[in-house]
PDB file of N, CA and C in Angstrom:
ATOM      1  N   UNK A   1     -78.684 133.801 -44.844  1.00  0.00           N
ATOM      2  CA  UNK A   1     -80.036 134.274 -44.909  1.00  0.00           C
ATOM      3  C   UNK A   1     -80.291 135.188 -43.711  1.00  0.00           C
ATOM      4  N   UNK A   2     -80.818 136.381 -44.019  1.00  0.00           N
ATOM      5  CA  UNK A   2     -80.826 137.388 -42.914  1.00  0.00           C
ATOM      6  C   UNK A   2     -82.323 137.549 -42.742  1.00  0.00           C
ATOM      7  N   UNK A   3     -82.790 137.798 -41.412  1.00  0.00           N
ATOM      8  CA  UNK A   3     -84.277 137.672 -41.120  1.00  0.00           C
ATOM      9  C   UNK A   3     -84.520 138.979 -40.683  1.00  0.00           C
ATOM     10  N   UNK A   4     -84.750 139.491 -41.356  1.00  0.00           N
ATOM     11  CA  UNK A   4     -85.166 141.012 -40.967  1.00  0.00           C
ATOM     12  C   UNK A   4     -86.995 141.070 -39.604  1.00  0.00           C
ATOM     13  N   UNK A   5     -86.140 141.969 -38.783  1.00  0.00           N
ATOM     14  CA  UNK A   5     -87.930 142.457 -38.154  1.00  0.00           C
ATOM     15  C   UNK A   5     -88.235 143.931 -37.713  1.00  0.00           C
ATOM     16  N   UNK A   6     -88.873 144.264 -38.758  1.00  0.00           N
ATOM     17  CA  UNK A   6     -88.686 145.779 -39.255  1.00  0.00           C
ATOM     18  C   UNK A   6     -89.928 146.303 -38.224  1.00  0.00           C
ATOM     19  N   UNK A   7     -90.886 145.113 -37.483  1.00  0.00           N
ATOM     20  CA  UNK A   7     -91.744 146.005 -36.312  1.00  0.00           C
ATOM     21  C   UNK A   7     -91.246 145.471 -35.176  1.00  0.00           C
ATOM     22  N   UNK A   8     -90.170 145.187 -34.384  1.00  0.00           N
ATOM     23  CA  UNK A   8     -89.879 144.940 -33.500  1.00  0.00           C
ATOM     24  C   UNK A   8     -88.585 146.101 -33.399  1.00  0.00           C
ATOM     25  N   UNK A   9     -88.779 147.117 -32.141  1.00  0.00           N
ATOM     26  CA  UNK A   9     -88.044 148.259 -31.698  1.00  0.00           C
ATOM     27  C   UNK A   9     -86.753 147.818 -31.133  1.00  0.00           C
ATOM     28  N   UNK A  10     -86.891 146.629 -30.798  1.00  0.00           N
ATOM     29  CA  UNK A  10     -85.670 145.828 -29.570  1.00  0.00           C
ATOM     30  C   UNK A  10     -84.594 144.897 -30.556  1.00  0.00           C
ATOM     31  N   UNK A  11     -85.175 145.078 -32.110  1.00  0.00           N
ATOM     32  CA  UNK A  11     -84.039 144.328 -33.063  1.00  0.00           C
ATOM     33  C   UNK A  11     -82.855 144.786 -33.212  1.00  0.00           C
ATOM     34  N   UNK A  12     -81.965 144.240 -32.709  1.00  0.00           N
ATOM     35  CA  UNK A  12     -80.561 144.220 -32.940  1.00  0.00           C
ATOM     36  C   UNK A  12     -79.734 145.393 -31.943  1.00  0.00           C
ATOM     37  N   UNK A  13     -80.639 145.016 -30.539  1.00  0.00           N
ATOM     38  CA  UNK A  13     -80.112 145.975 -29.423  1.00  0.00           C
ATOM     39  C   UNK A  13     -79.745 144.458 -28.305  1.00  0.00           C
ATOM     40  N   UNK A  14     -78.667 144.548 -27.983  1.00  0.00           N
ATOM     41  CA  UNK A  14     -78.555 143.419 -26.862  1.00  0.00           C
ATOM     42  C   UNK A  14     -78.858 144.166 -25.389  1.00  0.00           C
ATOM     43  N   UNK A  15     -79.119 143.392 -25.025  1.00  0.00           N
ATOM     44  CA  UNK A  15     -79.613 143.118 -23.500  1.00  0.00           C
ATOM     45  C   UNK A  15     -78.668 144.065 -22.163  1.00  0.00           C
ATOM     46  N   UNK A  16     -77.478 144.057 -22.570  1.00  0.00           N
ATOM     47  CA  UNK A  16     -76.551 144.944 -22.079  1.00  0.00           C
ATOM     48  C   UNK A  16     -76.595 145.959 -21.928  1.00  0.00           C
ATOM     49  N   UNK A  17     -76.742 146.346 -23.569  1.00  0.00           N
ATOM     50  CA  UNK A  17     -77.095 148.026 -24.059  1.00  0.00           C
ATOM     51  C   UNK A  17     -78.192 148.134 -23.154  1.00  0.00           C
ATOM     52  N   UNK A  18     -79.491 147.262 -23.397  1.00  0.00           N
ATOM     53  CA  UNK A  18     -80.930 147.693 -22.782  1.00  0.00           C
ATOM     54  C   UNK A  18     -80.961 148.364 -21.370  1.00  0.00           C
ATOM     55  N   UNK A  19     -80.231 147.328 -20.786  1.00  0.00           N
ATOM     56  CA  UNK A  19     -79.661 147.568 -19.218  1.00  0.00           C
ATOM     57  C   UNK A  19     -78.806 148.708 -18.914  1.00  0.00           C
ATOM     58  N   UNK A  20     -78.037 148.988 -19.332  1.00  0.00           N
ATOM     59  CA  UNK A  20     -77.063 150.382 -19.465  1.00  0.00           C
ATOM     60  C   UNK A  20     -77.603 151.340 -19.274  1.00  0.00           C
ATOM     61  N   UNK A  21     -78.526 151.726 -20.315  1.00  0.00           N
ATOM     62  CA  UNK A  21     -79.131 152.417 -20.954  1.00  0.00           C
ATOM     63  C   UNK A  21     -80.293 153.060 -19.863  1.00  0.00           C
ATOM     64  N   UNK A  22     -80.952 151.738 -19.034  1.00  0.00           N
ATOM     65  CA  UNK A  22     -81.854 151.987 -18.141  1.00  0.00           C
ATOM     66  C   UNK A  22     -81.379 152.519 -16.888  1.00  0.00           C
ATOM     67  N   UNK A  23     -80.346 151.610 -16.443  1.00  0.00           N
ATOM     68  CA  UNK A  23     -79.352 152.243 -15.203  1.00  0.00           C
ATOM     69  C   UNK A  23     -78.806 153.498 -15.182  1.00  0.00           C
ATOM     70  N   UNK A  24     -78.605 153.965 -16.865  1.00  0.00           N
ATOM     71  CA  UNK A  24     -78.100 155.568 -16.681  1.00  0.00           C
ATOM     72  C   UNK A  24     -79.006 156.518 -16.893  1.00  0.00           C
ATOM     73  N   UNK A  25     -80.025 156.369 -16.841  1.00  0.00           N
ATOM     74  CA  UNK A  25     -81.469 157.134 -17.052  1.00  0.00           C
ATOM     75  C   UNK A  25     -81.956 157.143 -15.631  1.00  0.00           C
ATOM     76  N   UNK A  26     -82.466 155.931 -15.068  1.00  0.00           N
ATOM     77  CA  UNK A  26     -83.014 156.152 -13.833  1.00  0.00           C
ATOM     78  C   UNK A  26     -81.916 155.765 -12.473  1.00  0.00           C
ATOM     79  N   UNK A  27     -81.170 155.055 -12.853  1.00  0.00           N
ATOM     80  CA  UNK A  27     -80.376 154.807 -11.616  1.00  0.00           C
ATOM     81  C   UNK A  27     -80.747 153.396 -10.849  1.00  0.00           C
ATOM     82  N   UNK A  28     -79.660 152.841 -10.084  1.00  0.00           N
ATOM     83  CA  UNK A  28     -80.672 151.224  -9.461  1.00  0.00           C
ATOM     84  C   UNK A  28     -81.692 151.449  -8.540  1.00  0.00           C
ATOM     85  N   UNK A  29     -81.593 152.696  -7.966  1.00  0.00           N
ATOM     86  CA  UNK A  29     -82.738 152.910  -6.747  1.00  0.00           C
ATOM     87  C   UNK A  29     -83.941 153.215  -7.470  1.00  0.00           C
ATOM     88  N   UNK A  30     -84.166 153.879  -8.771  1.00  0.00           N
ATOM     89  CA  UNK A  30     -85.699 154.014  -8.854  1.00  0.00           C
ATOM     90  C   UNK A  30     -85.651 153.086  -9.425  1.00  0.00           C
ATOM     91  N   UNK A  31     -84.846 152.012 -10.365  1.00  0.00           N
ATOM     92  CA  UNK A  31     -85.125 151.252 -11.177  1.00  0.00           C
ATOM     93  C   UNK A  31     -85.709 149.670 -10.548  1.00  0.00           C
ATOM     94  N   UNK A  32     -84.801 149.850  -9.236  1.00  0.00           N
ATOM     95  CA  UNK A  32     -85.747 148.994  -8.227  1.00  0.00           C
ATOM     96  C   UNK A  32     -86.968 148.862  -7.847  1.00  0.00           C
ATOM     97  N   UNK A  33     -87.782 150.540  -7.925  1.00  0.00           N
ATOM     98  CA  UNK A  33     -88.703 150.713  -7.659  1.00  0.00           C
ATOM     99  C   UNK A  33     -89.523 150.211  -8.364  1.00  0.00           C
ATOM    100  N   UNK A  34     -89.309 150.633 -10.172  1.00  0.00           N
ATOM    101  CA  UNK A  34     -90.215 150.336 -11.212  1.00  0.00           C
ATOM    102  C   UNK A  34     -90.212 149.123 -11.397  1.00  0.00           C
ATOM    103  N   UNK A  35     -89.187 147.415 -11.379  1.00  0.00           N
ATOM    104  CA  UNK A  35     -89.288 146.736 -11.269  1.00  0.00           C
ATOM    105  C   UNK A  35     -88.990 146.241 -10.172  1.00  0.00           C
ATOM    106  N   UNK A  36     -89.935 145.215  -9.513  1.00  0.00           N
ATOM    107  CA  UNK A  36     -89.516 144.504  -8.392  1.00  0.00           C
ATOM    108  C   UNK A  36     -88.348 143.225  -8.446  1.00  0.00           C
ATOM    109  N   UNK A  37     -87.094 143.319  -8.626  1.00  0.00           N
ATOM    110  CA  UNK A  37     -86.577 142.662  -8.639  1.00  0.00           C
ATOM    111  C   UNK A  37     -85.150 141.810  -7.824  1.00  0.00           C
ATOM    112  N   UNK A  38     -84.912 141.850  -6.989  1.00  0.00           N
ATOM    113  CA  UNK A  38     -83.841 141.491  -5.825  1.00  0.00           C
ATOM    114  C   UNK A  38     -82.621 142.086  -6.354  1.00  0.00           C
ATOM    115  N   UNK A  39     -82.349 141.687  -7.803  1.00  0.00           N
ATOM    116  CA  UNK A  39     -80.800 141.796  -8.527  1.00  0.00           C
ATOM    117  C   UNK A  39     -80.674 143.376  -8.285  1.00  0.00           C
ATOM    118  N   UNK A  40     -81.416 143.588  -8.739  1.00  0.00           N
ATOM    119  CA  UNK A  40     -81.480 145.542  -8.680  1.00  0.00           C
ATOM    120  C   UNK A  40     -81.763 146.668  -7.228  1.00  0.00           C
ATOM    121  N   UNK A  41     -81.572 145.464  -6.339  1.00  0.00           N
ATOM    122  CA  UNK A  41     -81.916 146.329  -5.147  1.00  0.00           C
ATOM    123  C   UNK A  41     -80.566 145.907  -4.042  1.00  0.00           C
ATOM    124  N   UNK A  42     -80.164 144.102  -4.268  1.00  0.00           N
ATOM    125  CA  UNK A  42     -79.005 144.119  -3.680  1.00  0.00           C
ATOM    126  C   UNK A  42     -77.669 143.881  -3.895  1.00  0.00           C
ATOM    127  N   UNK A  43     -76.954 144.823  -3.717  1.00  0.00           N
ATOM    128  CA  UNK A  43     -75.609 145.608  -4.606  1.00  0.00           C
ATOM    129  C   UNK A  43     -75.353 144.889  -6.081  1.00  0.00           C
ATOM    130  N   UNK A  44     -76.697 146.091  -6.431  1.00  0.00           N
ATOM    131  CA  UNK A  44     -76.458 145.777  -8.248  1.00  0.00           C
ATOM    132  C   UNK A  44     -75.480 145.792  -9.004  1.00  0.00           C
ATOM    133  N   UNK A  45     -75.739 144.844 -10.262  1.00  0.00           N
ATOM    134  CA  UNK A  45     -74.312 145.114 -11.056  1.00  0.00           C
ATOM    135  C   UNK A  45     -74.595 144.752 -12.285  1.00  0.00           C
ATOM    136  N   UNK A  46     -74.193 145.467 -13.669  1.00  0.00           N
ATOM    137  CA  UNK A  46     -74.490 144.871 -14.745  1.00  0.00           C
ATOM    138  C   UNK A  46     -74.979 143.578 -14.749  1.00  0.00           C
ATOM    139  N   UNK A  47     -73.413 142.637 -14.657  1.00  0.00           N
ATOM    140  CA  UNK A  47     -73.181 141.398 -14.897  1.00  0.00           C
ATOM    141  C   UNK A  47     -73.678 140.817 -13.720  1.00  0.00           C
ATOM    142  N   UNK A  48     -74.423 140.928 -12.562  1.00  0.00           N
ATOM    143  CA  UNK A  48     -75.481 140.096 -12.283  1.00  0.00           C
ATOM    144  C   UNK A  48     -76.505 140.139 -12.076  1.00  0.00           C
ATOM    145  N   UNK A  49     -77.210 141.189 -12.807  1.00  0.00           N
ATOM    146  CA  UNK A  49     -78.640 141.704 -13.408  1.00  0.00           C
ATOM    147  C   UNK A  49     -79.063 140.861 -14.894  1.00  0.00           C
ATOM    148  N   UNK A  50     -77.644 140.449 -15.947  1.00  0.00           N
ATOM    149  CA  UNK A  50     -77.655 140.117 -16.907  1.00  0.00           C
ATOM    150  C   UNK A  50     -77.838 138.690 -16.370  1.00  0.00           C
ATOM    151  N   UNK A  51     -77.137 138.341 -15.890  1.00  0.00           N
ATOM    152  CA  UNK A  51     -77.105 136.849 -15.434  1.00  0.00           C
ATOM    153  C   UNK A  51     -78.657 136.037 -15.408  1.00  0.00           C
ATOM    154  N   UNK A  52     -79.331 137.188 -14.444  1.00  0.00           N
ATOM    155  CA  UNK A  52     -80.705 136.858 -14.009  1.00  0.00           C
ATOM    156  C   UNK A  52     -81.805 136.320 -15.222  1.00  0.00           C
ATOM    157  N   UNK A  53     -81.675 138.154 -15.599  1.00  0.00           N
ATOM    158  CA  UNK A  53     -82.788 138.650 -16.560  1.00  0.00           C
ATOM    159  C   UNK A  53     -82.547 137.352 -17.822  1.00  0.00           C
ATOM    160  N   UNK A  54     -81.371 136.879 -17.573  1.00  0.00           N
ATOM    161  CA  UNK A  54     -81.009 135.823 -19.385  1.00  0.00           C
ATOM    162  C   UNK A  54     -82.157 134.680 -19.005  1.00  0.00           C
ATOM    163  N   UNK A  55     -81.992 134.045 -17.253  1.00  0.00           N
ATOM    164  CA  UNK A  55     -82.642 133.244 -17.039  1.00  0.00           C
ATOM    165  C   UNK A  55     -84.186 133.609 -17.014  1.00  0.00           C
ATOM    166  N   UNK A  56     -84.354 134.634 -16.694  1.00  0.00           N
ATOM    167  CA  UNK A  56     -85.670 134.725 -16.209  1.00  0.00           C
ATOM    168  C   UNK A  56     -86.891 135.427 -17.127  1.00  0.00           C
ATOM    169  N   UNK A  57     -87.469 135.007 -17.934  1.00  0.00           N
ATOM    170  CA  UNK A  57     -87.930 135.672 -18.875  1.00  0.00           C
ATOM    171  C   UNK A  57     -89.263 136.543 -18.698  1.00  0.00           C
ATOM    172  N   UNK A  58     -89.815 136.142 -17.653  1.00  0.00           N
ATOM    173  CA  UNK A  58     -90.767 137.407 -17.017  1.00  0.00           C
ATOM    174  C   UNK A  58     -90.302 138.502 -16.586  1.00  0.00           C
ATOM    175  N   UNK A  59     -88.689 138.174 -16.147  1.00  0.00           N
ATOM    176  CA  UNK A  59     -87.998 139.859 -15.876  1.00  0.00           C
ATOM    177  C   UNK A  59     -87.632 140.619 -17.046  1.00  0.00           C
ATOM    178  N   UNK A  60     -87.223 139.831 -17.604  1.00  0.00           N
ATOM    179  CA  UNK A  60     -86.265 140.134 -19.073  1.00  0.00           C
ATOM    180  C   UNK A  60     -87.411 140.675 -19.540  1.00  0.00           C
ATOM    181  N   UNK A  61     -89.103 140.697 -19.895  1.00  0.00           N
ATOM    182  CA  UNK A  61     -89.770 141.178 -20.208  1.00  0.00           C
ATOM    183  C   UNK A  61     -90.117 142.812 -20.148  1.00  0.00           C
ATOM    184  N   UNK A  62     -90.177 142.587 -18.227  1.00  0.00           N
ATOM    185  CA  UNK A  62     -90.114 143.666 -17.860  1.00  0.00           C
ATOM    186  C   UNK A  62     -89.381 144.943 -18.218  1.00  0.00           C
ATOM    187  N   UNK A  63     -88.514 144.301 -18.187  1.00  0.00           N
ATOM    188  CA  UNK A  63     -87.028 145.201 -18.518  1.00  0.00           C
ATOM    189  C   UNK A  63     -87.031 145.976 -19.902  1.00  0.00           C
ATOM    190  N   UNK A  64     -87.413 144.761 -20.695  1.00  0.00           N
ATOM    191  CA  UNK A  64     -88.239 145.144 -22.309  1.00  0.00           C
ATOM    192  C   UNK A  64     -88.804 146.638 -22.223  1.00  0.00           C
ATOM    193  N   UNK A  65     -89.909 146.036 -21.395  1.00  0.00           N
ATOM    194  CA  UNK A  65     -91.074 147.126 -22.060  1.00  0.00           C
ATOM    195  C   UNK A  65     -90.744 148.083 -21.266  1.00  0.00           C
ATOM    196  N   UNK A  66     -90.192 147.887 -19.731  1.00  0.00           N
ATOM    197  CA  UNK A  66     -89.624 149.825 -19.524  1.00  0.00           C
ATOM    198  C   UNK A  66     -88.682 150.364 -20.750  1.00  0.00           C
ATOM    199  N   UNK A  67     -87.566 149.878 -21.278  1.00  0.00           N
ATOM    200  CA  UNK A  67     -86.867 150.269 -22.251  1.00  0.00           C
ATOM    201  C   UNK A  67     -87.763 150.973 -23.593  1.00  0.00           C
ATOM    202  N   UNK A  68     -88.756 150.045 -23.913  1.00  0.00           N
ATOM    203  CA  UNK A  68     -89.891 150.675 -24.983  1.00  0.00           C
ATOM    204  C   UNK A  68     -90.329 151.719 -24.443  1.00  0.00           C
ATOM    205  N   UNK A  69     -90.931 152.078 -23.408  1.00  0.00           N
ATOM    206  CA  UNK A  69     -91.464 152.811 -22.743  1.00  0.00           C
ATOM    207  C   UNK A  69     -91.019 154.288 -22.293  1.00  0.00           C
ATOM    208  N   UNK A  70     -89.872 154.019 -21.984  1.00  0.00           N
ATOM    209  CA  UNK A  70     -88.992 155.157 -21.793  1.00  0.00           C
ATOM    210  C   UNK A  70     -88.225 155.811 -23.179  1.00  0.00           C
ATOM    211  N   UNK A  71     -87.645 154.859 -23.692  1.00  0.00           N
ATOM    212  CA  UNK A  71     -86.965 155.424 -25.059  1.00  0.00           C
ATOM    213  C   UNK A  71     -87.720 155.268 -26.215  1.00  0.00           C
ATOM    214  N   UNK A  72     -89.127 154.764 -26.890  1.00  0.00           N
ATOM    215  CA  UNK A  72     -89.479 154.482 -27.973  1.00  0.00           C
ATOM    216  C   UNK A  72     -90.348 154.995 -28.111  1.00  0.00           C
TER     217      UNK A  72
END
């Protein structure tokens, strides 16, 4: 059974991509700026930005809606 969500922009994009995507657009230094977040300011890295954002769902938010914001 497949659950389609035809108004949600972020369906069937993982978290990786999202992050990628943001890091190669703005870079970790402004991306630090736009979110306040430690992972992204000291010696960032995919895989422990992902680490965070999985736990932390007020960041993971964040992260969201710059991605909407910028690309949607």
């Amino acid at each position: 059974m497949s659950t389609e969500q035809p108004n949600n922009p972020l369906h069937g994009l993982k978290l990786e991509t999202i992050l990628t995507q943001l890091v190669e657009h703005y870079g970790w230094d402004e991306l630090s700026l736009m979110i306040d977040i430690n992972c992204f300011k000291n010696d960032p890295s995919i895989k422990s930005s992902l680490k965070f954002l999985r736990r932390t769902p007020w960041a993971r938010s964040k992260v969201e809606q710059l991605y909407l914001s910028t690309f949607c």
